[in-house]
Protein backbone atom coordinates (compact mmCIF):
# COMPACT_ATOMS: atom_id res chain seq x y z
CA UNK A 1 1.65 -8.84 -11.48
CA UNK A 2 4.55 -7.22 -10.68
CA UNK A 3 4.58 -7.38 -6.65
CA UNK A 4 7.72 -6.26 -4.31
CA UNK A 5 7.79 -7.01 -0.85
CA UNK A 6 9.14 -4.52 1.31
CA UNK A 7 8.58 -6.10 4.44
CA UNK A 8 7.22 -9.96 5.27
CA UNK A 9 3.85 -8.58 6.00
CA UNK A 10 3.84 -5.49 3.41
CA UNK A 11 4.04 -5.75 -0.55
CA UNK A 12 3.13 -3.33 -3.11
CA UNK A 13 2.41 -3.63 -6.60
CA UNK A 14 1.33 -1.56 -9.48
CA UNK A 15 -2.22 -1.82 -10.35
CA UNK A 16 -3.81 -5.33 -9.91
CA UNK A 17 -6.87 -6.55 -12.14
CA UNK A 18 -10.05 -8.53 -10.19
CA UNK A 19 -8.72 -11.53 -12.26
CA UNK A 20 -5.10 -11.18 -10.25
CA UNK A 21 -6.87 -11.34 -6.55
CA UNK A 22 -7.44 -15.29 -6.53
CA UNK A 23 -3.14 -15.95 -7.20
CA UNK A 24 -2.90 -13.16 -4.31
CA UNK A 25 -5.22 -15.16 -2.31
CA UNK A 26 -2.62 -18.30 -3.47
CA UNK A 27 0.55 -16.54 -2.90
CA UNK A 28 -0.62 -15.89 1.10
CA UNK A 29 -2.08 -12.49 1.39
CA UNK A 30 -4.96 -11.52 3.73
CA UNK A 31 -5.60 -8.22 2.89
CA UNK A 32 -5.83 -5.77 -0.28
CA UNK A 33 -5.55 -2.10 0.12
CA UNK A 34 -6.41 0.18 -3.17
CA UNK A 35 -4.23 3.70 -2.37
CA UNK A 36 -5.71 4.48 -6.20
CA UNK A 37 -8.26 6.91 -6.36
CA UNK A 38 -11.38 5.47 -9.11
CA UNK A 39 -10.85 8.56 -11.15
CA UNK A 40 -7.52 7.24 -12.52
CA UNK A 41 -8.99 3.97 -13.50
CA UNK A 42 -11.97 2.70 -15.63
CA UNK A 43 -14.77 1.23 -14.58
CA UNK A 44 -13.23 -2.67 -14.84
CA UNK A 45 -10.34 -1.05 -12.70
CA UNK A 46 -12.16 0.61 -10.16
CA UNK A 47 -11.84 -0.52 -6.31
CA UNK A 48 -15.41 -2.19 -6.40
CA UNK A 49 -14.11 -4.49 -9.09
CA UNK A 50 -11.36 -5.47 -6.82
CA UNK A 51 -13.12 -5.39 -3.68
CA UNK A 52 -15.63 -7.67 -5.22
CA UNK A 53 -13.08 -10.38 -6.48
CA UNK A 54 -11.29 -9.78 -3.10
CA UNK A 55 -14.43 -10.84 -0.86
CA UNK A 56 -15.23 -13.73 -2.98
CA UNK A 57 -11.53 -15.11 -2.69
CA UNK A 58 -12.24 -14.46 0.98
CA UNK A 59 -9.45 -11.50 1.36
CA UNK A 60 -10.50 -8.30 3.51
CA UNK A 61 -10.38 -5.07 1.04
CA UNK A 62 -9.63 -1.63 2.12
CA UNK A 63 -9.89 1.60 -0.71
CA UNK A 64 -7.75 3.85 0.94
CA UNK A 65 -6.82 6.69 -1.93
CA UNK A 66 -4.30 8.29 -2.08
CA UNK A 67 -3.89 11.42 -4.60
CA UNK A 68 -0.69 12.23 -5.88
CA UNK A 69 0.65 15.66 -4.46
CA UNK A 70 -1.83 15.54 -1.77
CA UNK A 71 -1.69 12.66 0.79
CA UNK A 72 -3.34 13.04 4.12
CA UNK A 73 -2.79 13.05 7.72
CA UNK A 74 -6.08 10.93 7.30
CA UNK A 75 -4.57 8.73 4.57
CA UNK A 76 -1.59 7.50 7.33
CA UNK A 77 -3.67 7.19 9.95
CA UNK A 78 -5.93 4.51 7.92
CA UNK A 79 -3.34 2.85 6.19
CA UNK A 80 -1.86 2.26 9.74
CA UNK A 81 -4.62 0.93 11.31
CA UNK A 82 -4.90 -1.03 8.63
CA UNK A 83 -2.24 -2.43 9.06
CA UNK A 84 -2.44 -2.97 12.60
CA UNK A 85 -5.40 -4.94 12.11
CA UNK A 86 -4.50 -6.96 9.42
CA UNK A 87 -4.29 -10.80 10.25
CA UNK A 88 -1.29 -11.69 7.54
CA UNK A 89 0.51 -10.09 4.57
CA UNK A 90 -1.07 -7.43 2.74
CA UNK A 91 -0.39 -6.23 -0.53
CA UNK A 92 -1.13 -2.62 -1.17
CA UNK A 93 -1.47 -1.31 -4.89
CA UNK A 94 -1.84 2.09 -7.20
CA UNK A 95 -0.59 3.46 -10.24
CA UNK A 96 3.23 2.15 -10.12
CA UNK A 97 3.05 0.88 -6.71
CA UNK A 98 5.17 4.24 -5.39
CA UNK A 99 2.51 5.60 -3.60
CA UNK A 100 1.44 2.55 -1.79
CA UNK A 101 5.79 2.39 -1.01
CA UNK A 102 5.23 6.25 0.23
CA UNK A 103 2.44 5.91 2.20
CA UNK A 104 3.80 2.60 4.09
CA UNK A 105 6.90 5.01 4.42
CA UNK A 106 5.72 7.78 5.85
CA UNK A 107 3.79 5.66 8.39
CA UNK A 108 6.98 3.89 9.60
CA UNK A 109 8.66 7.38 10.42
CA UNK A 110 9.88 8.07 13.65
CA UNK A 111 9.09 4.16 14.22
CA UNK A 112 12.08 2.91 12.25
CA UNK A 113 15.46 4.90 11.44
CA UNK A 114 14.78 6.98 8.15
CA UNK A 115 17.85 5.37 6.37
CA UNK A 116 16.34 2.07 7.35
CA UNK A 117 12.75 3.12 5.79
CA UNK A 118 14.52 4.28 2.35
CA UNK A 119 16.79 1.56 2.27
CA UNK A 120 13.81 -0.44 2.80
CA UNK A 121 11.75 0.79 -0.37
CA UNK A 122 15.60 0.58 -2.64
CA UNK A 123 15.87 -2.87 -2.22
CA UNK A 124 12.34 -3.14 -3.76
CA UNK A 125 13.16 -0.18 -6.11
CA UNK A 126 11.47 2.61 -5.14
CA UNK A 127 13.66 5.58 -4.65
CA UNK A 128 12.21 7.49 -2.05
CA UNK A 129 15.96 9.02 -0.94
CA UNK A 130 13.84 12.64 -1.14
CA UNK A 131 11.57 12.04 1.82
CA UNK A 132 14.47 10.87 3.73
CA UNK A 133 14.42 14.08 6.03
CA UNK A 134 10.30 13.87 6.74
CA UNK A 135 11.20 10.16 7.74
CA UNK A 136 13.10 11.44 10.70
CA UNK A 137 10.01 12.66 12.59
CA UNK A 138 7.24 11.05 13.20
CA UNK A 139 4.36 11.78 10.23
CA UNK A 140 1.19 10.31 12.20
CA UNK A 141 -1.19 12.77 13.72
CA UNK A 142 -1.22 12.77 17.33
């Protein structure tokens, strides 16, 4: 597994295989989210796999997807609460681990300075320098 933390309580990682969840479970996570929608993935793949490997290791598992091109207003609003409710780290996962760095992203606008939020995602190397000027405002629906 290739996982990068981007905050203490936020990590992302490509995509993860049901046989991964138990060393996720090890290394201190809480919660899964899957921002990959089943259509990219085959059957072994899909989020009931994970989910299913996730509640036996006794981690909370949230399929959240994301499609490339066309997040949601709906997509930051679950991720955040999500997030809000999670009770330790969570480790968030799709294709390359760039949408799952996007979505968190967008959801910190106008809560953290947008140089801060890119910065952020660099030092776990996702270049997201391009959304730089939709992390001024805030992205969440009112």
């Amino acid at each position: 597994m290739d996982i990068r933390t981007l905050t203490p309580e936020y990590s992302v990682s490509p995509q993860i295989a049901a046989q991964d969840v138990a060393a996720l479970r090890e290394a201190g996570f809480t919660a899964i989210i899957c921002n990959r929608p089943d259509a990219e993935n085959p059957p072994q793949d899909q989020a009931a796999a994970i989910e299913s490997a996730a509640r036996e290791a006794g981690l909370a598992f949230h399929y959240n997807p994301v499609t490339n091109g066309a997040m949601t207003g709906d997509n930051l609003v679950e991720q955040d609460r999500i997030l809000s409710a999670a009770q330790g780290p969570v480790l968030a996962y799709c294709r390359s681990g760039t949408r799952s760095t996007v979505v968190w992203a967008l959801v910190q606008a106008g809560r953290m300075p947008a140089d801060d939020i890119v910065a952020t995602a660099g030092r776990a190397g996702y270049d997201i320098a391009g959304l730089a000027p939709q992390l001024g405002e805030r992205q969440l629906p009112d």
